[in-house]
Protein backbone atom coordinates (compact mmCIF):
# COMPACT_ATOMS: atom_id res chain seq x y z
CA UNK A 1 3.19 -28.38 83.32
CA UNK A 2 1.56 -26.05 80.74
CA UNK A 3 0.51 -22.91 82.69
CA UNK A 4 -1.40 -21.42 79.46
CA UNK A 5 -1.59 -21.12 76.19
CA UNK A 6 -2.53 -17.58 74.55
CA UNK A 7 -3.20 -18.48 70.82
CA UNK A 8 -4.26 -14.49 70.17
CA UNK A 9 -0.78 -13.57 71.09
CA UNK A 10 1.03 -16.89 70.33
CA UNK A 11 2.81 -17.49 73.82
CA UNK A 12 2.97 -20.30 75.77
CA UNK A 13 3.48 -20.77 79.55
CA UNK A 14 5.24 -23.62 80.89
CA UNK A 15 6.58 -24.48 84.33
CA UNK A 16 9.52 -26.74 84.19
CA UNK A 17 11.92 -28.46 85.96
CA UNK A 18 15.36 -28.92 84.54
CA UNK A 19 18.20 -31.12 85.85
CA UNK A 20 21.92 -29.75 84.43
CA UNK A 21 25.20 -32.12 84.73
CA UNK A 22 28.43 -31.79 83.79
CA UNK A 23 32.14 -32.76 84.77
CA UNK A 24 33.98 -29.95 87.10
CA UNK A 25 38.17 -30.84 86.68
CA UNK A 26 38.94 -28.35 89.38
CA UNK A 27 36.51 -29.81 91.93
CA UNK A 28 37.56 -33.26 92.94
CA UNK A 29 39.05 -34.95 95.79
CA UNK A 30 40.09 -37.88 96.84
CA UNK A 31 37.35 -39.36 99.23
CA UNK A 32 39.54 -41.83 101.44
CA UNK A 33 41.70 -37.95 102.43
CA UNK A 34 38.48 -36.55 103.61
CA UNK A 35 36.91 -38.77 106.02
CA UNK A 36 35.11 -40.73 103.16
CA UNK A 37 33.44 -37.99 101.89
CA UNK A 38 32.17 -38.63 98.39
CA UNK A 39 29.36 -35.64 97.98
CA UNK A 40 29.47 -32.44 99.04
CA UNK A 41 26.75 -29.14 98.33
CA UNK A 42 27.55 -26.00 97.05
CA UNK A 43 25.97 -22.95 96.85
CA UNK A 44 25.61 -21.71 92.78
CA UNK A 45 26.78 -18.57 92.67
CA UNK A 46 30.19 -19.36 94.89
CA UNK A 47 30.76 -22.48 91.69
CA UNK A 48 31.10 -22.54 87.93
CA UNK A 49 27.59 -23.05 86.69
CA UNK A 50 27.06 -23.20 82.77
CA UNK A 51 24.70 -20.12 81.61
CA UNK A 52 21.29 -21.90 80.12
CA UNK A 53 19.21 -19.31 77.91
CA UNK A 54 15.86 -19.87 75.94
CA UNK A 55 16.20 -19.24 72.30
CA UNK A 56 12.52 -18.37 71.67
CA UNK A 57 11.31 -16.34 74.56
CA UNK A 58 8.36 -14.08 74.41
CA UNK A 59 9.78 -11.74 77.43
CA UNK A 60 12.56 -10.88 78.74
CA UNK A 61 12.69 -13.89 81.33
CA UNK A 62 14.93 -15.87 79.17
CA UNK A 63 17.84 -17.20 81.91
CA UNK A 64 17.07 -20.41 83.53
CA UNK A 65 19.01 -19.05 86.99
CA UNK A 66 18.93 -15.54 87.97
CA UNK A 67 20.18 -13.84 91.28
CA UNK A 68 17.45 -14.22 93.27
CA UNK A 69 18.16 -17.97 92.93
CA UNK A 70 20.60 -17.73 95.60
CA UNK A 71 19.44 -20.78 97.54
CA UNK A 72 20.06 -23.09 94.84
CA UNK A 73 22.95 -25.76 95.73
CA UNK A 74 25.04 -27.65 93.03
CA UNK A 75 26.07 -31.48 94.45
CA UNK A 76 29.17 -32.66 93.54
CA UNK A 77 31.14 -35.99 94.07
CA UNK A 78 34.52 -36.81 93.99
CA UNK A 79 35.14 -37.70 90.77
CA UNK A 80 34.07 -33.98 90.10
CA UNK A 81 30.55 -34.71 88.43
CA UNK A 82 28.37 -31.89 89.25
CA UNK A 83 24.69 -32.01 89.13
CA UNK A 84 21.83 -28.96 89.75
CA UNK A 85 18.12 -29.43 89.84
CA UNK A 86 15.56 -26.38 89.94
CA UNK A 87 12.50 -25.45 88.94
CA UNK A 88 11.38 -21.78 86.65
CA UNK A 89 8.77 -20.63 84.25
CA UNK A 90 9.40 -20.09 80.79
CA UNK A 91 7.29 -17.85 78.31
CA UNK A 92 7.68 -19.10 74.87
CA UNK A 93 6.57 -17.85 71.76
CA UNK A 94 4.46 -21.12 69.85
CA UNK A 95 2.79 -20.27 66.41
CA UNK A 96 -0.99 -21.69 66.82
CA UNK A 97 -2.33 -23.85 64.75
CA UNK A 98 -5.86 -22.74 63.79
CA UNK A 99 -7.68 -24.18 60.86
CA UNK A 100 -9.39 -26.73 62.36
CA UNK A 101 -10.84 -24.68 65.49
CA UNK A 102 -12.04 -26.00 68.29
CA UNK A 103 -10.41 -28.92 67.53
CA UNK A 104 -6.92 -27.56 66.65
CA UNK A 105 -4.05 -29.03 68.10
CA UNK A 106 -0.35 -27.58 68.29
CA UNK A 107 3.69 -28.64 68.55
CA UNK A 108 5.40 -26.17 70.42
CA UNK A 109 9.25 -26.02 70.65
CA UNK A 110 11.34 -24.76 73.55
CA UNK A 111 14.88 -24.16 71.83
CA UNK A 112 17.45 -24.22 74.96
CA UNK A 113 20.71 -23.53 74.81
CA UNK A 114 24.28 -22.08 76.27
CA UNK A 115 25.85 -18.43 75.98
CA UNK A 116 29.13 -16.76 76.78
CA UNK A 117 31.45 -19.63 75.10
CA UNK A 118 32.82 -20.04 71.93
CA UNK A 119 31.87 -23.34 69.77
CA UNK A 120 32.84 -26.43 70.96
CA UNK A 121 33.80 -25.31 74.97
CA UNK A 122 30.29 -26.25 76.00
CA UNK A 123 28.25 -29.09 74.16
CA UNK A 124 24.84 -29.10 75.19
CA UNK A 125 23.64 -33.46 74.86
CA UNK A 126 19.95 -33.59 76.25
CA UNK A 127 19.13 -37.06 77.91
CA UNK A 128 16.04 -37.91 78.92
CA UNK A 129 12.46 -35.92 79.24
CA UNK A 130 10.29 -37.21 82.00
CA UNK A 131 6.57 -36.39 81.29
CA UNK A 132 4.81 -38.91 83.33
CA UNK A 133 3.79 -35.53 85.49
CA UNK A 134 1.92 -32.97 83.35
CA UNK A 135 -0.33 -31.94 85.72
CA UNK A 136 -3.49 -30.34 84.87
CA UNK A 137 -3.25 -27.83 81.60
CA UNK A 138 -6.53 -26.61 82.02
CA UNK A 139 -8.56 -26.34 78.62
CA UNK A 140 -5.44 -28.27 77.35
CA UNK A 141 -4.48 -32.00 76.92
CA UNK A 142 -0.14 -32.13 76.82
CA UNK A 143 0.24 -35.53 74.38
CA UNK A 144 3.67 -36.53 73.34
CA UNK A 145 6.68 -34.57 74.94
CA UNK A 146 10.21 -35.28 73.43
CA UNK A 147 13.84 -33.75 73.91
CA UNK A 148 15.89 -33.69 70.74
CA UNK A 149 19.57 -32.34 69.90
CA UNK A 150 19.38 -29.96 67.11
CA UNK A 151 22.29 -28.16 65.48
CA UNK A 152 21.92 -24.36 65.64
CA UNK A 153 24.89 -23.84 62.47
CA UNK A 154 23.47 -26.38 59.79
CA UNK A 155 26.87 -29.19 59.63
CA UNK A 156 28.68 -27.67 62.87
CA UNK A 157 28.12 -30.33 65.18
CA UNK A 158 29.49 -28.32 68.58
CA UNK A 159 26.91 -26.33 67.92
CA UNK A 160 23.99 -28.63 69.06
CA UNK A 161 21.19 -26.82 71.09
CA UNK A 162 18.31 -29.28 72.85
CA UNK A 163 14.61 -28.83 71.53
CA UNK A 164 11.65 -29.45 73.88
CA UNK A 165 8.35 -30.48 71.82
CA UNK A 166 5.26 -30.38 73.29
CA UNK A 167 1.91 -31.53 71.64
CA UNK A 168 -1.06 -29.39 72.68
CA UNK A 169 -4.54 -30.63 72.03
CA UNK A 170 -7.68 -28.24 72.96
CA UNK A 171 -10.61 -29.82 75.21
CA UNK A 172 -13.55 -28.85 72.89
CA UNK A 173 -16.61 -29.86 75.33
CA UNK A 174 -16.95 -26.17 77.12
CA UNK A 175 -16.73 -24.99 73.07
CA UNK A 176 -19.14 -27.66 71.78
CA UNK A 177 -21.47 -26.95 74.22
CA UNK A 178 -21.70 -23.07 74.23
CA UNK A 179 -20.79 -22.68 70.95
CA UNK A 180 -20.75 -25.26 68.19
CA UNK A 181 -24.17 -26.39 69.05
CA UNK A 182 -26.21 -23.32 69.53
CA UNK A 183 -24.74 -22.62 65.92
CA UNK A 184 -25.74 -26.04 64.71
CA UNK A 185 -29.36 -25.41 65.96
CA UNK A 186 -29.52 -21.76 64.85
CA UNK A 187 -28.95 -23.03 61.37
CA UNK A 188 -31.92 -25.40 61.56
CA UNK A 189 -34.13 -22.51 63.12
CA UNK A 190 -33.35 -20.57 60.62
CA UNK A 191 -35.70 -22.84 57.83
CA UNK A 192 -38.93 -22.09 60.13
CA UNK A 193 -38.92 -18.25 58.77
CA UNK A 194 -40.91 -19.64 55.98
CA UNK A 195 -43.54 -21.71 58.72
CA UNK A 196 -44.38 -18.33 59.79
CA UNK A 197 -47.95 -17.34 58.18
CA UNK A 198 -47.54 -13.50 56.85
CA UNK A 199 -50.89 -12.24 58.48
CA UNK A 200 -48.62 -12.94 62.02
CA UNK A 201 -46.18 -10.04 61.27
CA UNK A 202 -43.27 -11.90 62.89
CA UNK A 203 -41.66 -13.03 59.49
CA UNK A 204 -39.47 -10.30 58.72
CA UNK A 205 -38.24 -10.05 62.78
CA UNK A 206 -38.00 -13.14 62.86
CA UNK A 207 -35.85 -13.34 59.72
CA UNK A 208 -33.67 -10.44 60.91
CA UNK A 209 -32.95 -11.53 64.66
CA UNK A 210 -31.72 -15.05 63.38
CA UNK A 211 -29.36 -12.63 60.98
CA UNK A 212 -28.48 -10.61 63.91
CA UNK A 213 -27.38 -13.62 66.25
CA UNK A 214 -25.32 -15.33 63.22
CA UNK A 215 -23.35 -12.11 63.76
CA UNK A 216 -22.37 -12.16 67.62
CA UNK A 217 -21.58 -15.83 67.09
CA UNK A 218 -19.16 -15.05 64.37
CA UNK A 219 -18.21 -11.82 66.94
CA UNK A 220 -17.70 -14.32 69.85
CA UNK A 221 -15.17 -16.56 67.64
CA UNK A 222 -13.08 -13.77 66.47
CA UNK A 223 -12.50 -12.44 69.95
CA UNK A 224 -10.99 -15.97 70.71
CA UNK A 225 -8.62 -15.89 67.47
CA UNK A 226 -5.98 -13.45 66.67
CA UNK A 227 -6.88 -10.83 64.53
CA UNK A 228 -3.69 -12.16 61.83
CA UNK A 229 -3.26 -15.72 61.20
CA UNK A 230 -1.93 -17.48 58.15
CA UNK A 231 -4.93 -19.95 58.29
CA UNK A 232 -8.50 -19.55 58.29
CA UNK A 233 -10.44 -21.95 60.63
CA UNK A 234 -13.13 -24.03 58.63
CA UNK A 235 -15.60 -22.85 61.66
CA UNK A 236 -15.22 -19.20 60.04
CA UNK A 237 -15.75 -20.50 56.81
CA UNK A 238 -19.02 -22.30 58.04
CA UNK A 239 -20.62 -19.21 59.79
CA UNK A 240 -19.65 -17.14 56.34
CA UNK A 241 -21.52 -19.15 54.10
CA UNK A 242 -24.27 -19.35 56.59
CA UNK A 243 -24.09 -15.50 56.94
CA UNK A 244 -24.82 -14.91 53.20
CA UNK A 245 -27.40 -17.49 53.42
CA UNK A 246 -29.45 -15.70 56.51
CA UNK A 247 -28.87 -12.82 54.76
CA UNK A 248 -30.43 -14.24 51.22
CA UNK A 249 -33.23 -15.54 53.48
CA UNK A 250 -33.95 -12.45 55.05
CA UNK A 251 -34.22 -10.85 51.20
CA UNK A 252 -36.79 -13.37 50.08
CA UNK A 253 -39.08 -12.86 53.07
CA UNK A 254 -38.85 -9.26 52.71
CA UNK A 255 -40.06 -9.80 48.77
CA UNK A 256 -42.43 -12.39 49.86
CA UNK A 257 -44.36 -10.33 52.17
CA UNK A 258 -44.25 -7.48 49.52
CA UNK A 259 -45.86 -9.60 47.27
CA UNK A 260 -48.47 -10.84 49.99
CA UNK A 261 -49.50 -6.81 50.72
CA UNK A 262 -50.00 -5.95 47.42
CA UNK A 263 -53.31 -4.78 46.76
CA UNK A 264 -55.58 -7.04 44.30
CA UNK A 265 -56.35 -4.17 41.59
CA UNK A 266 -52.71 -4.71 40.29
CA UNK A 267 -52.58 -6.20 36.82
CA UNK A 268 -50.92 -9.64 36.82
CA UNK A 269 -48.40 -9.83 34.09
CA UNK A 270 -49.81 -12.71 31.31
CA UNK A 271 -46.00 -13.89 30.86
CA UNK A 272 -45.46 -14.36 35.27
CA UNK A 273 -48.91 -15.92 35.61
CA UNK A 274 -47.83 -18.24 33.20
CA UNK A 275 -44.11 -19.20 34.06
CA UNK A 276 -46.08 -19.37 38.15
CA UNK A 277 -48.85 -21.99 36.40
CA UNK A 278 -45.80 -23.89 34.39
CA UNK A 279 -43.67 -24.22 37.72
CA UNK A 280 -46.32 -25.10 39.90
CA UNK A 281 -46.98 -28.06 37.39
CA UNK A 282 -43.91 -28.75 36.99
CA UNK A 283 -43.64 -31.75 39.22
CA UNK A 284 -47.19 -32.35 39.50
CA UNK A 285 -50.86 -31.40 38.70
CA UNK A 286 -52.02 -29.44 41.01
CA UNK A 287 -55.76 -30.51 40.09
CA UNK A 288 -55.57 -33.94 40.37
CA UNK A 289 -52.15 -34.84 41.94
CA UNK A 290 -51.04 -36.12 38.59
CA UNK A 291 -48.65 -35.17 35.99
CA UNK A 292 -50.26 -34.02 33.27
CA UNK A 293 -50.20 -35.53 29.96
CA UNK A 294 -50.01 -32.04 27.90
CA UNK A 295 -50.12 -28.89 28.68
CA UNK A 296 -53.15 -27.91 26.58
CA UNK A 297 -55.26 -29.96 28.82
CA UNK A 298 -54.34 -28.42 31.88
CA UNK A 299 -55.06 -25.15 30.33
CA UNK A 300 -58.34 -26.39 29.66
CA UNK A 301 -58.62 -27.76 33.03
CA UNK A 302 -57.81 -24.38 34.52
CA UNK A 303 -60.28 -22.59 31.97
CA UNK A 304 -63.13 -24.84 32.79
CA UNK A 305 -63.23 -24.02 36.69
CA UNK A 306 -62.78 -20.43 36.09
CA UNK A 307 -65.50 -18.91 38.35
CA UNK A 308 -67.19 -15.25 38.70
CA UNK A 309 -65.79 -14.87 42.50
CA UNK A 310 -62.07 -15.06 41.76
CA UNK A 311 -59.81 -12.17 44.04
CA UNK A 312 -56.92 -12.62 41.10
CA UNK A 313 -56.74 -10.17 38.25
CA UNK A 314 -57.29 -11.61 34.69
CA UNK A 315 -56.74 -9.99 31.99
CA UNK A 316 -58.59 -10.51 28.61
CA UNK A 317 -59.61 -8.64 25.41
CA UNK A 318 -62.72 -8.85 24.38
CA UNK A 319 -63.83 -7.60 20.60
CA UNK A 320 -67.29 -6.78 19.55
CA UNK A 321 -67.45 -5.51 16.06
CA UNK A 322 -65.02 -3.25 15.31
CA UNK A 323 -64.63 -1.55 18.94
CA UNK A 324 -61.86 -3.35 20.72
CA UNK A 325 -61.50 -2.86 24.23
CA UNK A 326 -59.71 -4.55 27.16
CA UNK A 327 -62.06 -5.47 30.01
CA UNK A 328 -61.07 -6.90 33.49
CA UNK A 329 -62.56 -9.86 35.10
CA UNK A 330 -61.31 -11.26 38.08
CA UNK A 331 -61.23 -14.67 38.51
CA UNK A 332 -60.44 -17.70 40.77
CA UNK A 333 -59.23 -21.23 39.95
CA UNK A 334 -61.47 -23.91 42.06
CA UNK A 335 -58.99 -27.18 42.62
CA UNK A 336 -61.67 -30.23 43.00
């Protein structure tokens, strides 16, 4: 059973129970001697027991049996096969697999093997895994489990060591509820900024908070990842882009509303109040509704419903004899 993964520190709990066999020459008997007595229970530490280490351990709880195990008993037979089952916790170390966060899944590998004996005196030969108990894994679903033999010296075959694989998929529906989804909505908030009528004075908060709360999301994720990781989760990638997009949002509002408090005396540039005219028309007249066939006759459109009580700057020169002077009218288009 998977007692926790830690993907910030890369360690991985596991409670396990092992089952060790192996032939004993100097314990055997011959039954029909002894009252028919084929089995028989010995205490561990009284017996030869082989010494079982973890290869990858994250502490320094690496044995599989320790002192304290004193209770443990090995069963024998009389043909001298020996046979120990126990239980321990294990704290491996498991590189994560983050890039696509929450829905990542690992493979974690528990390398097991012997010490204290030279090549070829003890030959580690894994059987069988049985993983119809898991148990609960909390935020974790364990998939396939499998035991292989794996040769710790590449082409020395007494060297085999046995490899436990574990699959580790994430349960995203506490993430996708708290996390993924609020971002997914505060992303479609963020368009109604420009809903907001400018005589409110909620545009530019408005703009900001939805800025602000881009930035504890993006806060709350990296407090769940490690700080070093060889990949980047797309889910980072996401909240970047939409980061620099709040933040380009928040810079046109701000320019916007400028442009909305700026008093009515100041001159419109003849070059902006005609690229605003062109682009406005671009994809239709505003007039009529229609494209328009030219643009000369929408200039004469817009000339022909200039009125006296327009609130927009126009500038004109206006010649009488030889005394030139600029004079301002103000004017106002009227859309029929």
């Amino acid at each position: 059973m998977v007692e926790g993964f830690n993907i910030l520190e890369g360690v991985l709990g596991t409670h396990l129970t092992f089952t060790l066999q192996w032939t004993d020459e100097f314990i055997r008997w011959v039954s029909e001697e002894y009252d028919n007595i084929t089995v028989i229970n010995l205490p561990h530490l009284d017996v030869w027991v082989p010494q079982m280490v973890l290869l990858n351990p994250s502490s320094d709880n690496f044995g599989f049996l320790i002192k304290e195990k004193d209770m443990l008993l090995v069963q024998y037979t009389s043909e001298g096969f020996a046979s120990l089952t126990f239980a321990t916790y294990f704290e491996s170390t498991c590189q994560p697999s983050l890039r696509q966060y929450p829905f990542d899944s690992h493979t974690c590998h528990l390398n097991i093997s012997h010490v204290g004996y030279s090549i070829g005196e003890v030959i580690s030969v894994p059987l069988h895994v049985y993983d119809k108990r898991k148990g609960d894994s909390g935020p974790w679903d364990v998939g396939a489990v499998e035991l292989t033999a794996n040769l710790l010296i590449p082409g020395v075959a007494a060297s085999r060591y046995a490899e436990l694989s574990m699959q580790l998929s994430r349960r995203p529906s506490v993430l996708l509820l708290n996390l993924i989804f609020p971002i997914f909505i505060q992303m479609i908030m963020n368009v109604f900024v420009f809903y907001l009528p400018a005589e409110c004075g909620e545009k530019a908060s408005y703009s900001i908070t939805v800025f602000l709360a881009v930035e504890i999301f993006m806060t709350i994720i990296m407090d769940q990842l490690p700080p070093s990781s060889s990949e980047t989760p797309f889910l980072n990638v996401i909240l970047f882009m939409h980061l620099i997009n709040t933040a380009v949002l928040c810079a046109m509002t701000t320019v916007s509303l400028l442009f909305y408090h700026r008093s009515n005396t100041i001159i419109i540039p003849e070059r902006l109040r005609r690229f605003t005219i062109r682009m406005s028309l671009r994809h239709g007249d505003i007039l009529t509704g229609q494209p328009p066939e030219n643009m000369s006759q929408m200039t004469e459109r817009v000339n022909r419903d200039i009125t006296e009580t327009d609130d927009i700057t126009h500038h004109a020169a206006v010649s009488a004899g030889n005394d030139r002077r600029r004079v301002f009218l103000t004017w106002q288009s009227q859309f029929k």
